[in-house]
N, C-alpha and C. Protein backbone atom coordinates (compact mmCIF):
# COMPACT_ATOMS: atom_id res chain seq x y z
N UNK A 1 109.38 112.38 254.61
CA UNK A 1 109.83 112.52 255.99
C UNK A 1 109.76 111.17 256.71
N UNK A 2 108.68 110.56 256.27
CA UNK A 2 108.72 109.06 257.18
C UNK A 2 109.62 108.18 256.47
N UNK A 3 109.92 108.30 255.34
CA UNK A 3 110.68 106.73 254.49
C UNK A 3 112.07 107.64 255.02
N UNK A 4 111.98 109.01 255.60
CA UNK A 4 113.88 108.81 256.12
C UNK A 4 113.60 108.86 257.53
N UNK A 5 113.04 108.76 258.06
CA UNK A 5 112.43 108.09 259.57
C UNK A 5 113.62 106.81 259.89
N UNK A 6 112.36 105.83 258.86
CA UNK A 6 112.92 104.60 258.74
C UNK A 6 114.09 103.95 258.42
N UNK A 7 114.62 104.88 257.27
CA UNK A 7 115.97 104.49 257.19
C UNK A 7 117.13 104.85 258.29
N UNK A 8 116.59 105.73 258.94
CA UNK A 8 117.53 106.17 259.66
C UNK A 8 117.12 104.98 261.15
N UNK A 9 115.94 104.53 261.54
CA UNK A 9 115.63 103.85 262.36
C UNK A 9 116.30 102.40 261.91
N UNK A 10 116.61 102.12 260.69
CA UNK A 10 116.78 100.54 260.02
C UNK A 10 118.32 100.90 260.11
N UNK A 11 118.81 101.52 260.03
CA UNK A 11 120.59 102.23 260.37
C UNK A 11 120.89 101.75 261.52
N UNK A 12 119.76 101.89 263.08
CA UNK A 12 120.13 101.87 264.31
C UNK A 12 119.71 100.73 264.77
N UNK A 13 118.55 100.04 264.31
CA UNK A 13 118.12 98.45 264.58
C UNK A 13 119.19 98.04 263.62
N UNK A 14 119.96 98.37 262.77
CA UNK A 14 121.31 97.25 262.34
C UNK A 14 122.44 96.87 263.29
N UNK A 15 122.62 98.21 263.50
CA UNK A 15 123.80 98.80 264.83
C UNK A 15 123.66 97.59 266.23
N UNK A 16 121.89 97.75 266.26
CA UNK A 16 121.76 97.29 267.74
C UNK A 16 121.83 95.66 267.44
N UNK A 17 121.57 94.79 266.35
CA UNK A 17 121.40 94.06 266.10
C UNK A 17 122.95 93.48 265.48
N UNK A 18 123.75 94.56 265.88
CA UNK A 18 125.20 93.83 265.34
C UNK A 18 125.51 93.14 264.32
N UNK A 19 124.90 93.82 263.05
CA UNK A 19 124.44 93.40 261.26
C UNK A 19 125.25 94.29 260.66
N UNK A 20 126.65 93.93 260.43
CA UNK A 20 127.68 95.11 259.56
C UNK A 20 127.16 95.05 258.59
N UNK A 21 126.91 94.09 257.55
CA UNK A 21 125.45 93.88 256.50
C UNK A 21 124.84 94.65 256.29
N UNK A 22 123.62 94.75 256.53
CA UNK A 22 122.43 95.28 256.95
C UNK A 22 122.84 96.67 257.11
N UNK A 23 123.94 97.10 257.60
CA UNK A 23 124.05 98.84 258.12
C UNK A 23 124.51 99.18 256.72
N UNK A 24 125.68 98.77 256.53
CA UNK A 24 126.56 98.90 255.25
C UNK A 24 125.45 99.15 253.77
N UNK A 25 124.54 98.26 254.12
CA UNK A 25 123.71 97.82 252.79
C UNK A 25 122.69 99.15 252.79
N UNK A 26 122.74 99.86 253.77
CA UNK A 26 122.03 101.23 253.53
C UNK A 26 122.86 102.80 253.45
N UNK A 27 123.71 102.36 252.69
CA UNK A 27 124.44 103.47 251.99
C UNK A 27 124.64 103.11 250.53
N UNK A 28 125.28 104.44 249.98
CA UNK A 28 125.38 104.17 248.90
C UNK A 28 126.99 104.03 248.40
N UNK A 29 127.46 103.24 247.34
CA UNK A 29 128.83 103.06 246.95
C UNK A 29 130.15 104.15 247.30
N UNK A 30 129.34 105.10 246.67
CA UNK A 30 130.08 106.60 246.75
C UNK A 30 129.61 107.56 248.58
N UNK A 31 129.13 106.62 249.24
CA UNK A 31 128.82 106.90 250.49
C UNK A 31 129.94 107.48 251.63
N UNK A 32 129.30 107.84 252.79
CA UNK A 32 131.07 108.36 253.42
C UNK A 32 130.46 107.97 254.60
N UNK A 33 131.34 107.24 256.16
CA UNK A 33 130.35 107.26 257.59
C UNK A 33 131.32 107.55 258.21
N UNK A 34 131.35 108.48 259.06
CA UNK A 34 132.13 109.37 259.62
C UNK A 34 132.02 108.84 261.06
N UNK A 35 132.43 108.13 261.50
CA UNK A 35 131.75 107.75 262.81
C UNK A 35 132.79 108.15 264.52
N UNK A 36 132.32 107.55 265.57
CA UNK A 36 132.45 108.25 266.83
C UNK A 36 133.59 108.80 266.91
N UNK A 37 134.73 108.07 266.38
CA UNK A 37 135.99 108.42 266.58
C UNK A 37 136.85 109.10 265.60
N UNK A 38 136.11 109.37 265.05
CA UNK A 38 136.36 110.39 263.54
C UNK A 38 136.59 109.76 262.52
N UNK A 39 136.59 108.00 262.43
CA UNK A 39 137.01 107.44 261.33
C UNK A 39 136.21 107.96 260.14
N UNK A 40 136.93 107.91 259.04
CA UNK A 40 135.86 108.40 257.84
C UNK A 40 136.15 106.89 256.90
N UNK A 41 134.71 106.44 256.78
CA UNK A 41 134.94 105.07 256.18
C UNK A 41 133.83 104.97 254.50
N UNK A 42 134.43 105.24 253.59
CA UNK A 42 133.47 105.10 252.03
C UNK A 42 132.71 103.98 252.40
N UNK A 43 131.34 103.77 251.99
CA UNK A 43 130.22 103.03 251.78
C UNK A 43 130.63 102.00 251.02
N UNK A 44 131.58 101.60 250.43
CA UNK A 44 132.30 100.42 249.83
C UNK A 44 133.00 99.91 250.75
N UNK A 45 133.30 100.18 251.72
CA UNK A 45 134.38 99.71 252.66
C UNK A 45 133.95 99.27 254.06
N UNK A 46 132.17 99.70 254.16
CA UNK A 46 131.58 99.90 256.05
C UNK A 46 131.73 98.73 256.38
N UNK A 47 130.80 97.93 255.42
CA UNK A 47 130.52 96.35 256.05
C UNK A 47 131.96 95.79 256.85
N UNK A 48 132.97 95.77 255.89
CA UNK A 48 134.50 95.10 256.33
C UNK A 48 135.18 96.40 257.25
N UNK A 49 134.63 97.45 257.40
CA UNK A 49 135.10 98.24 258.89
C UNK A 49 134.21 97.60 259.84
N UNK A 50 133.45 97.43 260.24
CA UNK A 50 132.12 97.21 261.10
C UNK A 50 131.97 95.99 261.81
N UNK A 51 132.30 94.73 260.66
CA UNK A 51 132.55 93.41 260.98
C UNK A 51 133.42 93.25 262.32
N UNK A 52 134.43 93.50 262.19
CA UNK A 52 135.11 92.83 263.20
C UNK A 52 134.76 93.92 265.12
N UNK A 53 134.15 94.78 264.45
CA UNK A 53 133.86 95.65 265.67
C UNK A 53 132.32 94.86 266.40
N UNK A 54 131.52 94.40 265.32
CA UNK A 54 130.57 93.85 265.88
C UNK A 54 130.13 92.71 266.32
N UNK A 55 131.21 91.81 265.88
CA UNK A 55 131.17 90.60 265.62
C UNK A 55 132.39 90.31 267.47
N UNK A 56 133.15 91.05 267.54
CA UNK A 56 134.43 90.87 268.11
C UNK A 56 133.99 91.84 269.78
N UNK A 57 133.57 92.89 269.97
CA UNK A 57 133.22 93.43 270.57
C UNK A 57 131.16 93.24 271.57
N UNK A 58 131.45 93.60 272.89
CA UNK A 58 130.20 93.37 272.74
C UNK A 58 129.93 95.04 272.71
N UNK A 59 129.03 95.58 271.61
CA UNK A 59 128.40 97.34 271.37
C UNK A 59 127.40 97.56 272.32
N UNK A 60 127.28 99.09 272.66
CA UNK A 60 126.25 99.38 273.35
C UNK A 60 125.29 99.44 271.98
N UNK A 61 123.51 99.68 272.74
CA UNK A 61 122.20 100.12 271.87
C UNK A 61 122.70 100.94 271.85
N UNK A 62 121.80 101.57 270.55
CA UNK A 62 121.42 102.72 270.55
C UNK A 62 120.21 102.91 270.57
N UNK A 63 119.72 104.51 271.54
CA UNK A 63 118.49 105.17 270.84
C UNK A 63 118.41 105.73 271.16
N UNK A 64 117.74 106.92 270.30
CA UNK A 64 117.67 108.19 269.51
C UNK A 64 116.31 109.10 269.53
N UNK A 65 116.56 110.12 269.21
CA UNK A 65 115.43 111.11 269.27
C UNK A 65 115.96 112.05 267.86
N UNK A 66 114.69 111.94 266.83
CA UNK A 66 115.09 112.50 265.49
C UNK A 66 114.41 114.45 265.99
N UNK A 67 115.08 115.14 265.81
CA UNK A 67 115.46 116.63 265.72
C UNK A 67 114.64 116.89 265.11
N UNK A 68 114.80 117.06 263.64
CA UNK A 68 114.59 117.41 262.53
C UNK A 68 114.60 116.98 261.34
N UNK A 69 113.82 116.96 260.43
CA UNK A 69 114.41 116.48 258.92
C UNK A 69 113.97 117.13 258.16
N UNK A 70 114.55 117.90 257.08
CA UNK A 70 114.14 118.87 256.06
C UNK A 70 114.80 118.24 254.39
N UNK A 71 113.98 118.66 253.53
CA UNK A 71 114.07 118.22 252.45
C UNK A 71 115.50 119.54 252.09
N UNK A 72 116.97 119.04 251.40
CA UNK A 72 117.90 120.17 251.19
C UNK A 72 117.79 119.53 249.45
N UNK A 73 116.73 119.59 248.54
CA UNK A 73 116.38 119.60 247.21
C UNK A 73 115.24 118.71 247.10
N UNK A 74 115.47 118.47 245.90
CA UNK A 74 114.46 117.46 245.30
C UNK A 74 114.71 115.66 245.50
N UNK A 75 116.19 115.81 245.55
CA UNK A 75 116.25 114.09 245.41
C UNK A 75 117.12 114.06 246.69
N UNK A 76 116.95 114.61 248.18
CA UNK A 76 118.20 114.51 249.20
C UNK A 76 117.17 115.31 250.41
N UNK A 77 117.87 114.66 251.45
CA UNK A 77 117.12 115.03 252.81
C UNK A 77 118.27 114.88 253.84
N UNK A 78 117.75 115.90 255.09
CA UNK A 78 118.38 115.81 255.96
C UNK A 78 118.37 115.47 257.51
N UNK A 79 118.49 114.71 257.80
CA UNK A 79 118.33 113.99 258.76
C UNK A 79 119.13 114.84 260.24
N UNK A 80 118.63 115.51 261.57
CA UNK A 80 119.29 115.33 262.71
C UNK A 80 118.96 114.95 263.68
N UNK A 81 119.39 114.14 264.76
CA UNK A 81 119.62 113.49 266.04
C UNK A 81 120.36 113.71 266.94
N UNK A 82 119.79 113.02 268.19
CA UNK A 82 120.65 112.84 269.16
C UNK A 82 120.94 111.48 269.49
N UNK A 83 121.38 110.95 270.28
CA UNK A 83 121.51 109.54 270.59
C UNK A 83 122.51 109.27 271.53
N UNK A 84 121.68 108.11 272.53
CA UNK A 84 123.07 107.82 273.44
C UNK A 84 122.38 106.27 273.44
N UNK A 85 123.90 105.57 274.10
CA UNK A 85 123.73 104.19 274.26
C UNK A 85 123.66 103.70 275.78
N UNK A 86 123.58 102.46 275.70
CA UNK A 86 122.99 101.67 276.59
C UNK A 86 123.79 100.38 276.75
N UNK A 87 124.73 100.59 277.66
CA UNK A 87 125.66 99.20 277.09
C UNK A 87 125.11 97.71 277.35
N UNK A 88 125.71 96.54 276.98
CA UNK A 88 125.34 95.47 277.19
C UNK A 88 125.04 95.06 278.97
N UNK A 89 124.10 94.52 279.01
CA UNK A 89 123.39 94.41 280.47
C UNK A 89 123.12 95.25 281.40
N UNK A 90 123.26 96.63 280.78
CA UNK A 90 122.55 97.69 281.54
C UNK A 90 120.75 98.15 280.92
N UNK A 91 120.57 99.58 282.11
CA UNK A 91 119.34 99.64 281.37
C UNK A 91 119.08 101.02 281.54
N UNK A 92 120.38 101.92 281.81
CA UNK A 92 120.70 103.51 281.93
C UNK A 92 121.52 103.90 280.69
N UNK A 93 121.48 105.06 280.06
CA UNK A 93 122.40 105.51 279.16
C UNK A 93 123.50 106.18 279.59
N UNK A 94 124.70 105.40 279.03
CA UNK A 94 126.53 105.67 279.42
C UNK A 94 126.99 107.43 278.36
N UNK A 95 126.57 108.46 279.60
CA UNK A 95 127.02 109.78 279.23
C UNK A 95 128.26 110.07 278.17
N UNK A 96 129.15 109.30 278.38
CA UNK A 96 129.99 109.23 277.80
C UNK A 96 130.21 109.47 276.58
N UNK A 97 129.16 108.49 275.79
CA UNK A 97 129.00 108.13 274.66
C UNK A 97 127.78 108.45 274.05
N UNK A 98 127.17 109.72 274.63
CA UNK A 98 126.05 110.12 274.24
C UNK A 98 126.37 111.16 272.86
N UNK A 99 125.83 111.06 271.31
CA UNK A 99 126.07 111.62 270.50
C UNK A 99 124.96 112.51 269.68
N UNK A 100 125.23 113.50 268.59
CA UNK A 100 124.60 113.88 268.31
C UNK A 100 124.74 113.58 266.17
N UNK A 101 123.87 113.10 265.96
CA UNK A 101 124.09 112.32 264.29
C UNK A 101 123.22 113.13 263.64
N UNK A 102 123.85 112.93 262.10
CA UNK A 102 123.82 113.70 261.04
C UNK A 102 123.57 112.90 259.93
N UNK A 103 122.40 112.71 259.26
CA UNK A 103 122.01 111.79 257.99
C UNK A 103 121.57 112.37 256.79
N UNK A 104 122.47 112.23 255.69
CA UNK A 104 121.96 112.84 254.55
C UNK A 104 121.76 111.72 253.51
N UNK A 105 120.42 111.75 253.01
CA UNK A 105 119.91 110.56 252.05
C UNK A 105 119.80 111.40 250.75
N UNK A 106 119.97 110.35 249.55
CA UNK A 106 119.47 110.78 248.14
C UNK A 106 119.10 110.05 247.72
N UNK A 107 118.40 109.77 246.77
CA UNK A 107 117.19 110.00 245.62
C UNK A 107 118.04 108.86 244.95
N UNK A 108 118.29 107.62 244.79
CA UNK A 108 118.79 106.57 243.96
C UNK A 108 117.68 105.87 243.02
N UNK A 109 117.17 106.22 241.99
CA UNK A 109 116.39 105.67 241.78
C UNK A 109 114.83 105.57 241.99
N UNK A 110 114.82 104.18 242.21
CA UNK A 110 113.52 104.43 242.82
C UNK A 110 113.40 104.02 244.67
N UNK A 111 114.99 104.36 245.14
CA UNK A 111 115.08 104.43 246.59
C UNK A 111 115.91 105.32 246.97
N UNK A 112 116.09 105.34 248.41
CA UNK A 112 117.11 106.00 249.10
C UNK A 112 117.85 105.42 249.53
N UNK A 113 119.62 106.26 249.24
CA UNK A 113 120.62 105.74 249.87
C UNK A 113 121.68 106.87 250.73
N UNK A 114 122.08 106.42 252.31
CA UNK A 114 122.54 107.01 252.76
C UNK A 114 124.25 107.25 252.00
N UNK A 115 124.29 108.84 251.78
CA UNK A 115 125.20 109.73 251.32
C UNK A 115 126.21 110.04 252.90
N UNK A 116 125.94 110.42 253.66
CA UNK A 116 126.57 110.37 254.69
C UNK A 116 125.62 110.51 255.94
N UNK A 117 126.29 109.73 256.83
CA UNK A 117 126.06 109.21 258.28
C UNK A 117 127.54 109.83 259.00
N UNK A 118 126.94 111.09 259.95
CA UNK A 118 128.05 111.52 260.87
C UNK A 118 127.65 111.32 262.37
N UNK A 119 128.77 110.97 262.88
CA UNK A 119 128.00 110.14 264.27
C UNK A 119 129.23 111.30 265.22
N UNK A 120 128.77 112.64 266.02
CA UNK A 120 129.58 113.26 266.68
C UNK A 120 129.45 112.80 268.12
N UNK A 121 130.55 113.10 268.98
CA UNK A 121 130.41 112.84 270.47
C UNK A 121 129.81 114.14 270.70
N UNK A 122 129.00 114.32 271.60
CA UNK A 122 128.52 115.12 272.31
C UNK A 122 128.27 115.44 273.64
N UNK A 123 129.40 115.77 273.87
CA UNK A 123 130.20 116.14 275.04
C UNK A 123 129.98 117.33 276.13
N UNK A 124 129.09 118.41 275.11
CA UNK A 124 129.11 119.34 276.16
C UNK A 124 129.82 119.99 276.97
N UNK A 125 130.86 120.27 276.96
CA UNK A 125 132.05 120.85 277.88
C UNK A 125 131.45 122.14 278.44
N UNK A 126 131.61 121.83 279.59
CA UNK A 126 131.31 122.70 280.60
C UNK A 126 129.78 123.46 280.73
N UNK A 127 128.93 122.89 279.95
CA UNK A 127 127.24 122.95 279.89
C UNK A 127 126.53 122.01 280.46
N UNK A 128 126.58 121.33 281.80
CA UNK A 128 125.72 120.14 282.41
C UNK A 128 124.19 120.17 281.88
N UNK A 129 123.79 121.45 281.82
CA UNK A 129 122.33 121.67 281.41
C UNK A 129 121.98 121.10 279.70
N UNK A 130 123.09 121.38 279.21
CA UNK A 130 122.54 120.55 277.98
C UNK A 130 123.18 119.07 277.98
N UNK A 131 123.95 118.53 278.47
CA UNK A 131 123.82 117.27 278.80
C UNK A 131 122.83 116.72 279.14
N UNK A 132 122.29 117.87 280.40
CA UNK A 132 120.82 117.19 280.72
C UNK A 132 119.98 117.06 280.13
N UNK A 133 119.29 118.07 279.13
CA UNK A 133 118.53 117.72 278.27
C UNK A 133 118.28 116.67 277.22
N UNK A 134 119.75 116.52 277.31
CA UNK A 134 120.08 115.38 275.85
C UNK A 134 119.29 114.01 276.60
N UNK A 135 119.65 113.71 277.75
CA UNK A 135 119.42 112.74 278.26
C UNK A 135 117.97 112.83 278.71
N UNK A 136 117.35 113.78 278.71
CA UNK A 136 115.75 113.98 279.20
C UNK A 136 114.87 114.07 277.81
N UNK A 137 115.65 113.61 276.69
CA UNK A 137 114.92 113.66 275.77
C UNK A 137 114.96 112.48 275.14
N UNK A 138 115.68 111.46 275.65
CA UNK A 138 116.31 110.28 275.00
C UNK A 138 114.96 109.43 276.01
N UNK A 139 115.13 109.91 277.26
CA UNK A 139 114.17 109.04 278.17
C UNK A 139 113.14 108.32 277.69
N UNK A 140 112.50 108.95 277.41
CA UNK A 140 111.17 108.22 276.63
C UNK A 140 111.47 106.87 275.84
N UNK A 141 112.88 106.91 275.25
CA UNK A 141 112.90 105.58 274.34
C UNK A 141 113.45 104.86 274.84
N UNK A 142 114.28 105.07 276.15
CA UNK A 142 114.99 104.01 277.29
C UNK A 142 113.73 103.45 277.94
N UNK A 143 113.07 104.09 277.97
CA UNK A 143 111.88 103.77 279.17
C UNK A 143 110.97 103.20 278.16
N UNK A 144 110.53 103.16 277.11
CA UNK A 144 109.51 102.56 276.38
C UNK A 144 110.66 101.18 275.24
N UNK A 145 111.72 101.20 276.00
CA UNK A 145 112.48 100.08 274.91
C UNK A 145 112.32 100.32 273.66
N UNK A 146 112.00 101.28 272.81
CA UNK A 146 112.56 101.30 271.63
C UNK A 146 113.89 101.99 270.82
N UNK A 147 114.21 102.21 269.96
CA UNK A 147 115.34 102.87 268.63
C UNK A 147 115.31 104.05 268.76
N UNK A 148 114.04 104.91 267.75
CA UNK A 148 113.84 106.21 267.64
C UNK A 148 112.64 106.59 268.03
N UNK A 149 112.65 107.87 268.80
CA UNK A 149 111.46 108.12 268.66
C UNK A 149 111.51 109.92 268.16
């Protein structure tokens, strides 16, 4: 439960740290990342999707509040979240872009590699109350400056 903590925390300090590298390098070949806008991008391909978004763009942070994680076998786990960002020179989270992520790791060896990373908008239509929550649960890591908590 903690070594997919971390990976999933080393996923979002890549993100925030604008390291297509580093993010990319924690999946696996046969990997899939499904991300905000529905792109579906194979784990052979993230780094050179990612690059020019991070490099070219300035990204909001992220950070997150881990749900849940349950073991779904012996060599694979499942990771859920919420998460919203924080754009560049602010220090409130942009509703907008507040999401709810999906991490499934396996058993490579003698490590783990992310199998898929789904990054949904979470939008809430017509539920303010769970908007609110999303954002009353994120607080803690806006307010204490960290990733995940």
């Amino acid at each position: 439960v903690g070594l997919m903590r971390d990976v999933y925390e080393r996923l979002l300090t890549a993100w925030n740290e604008r390291n297509a590298t580093a993010f990319a390098d924690l999946f696996a070949p046969d990997g899939l990342l499904i991300g905000f806008d529905g792109s579906q991008v194979p784990g052979t391909r993230i780094a050179a999707h990612l690059a020019p978004i991070l490099t070219d763009h300035p990204t909001a942070r992220y950070v997150a509040k881990v749900r849940s994680i349950r073991e779904v076998g012996p060599d694979a786990t499942l990771l859920h979240a919420i998460a919203g960002m924080i754009p560049p020179g602010q220090h409130d989270l942009a509703p907008s872009v507040d999401t709810v992520q999906t991490l499934l790791t396996e058993r490579r060896g003698d490590s783990w590699a992310i199998v898929l990373f789904q990054n949904t908008p979470a939008q809430y239509h017509s539920r303010p109350d769970l908007a609110a929550l999303h954002h009353s649960e994120l607080l803690p890591a806006v307010l204490d400056d960290v990733t995940v908590i």
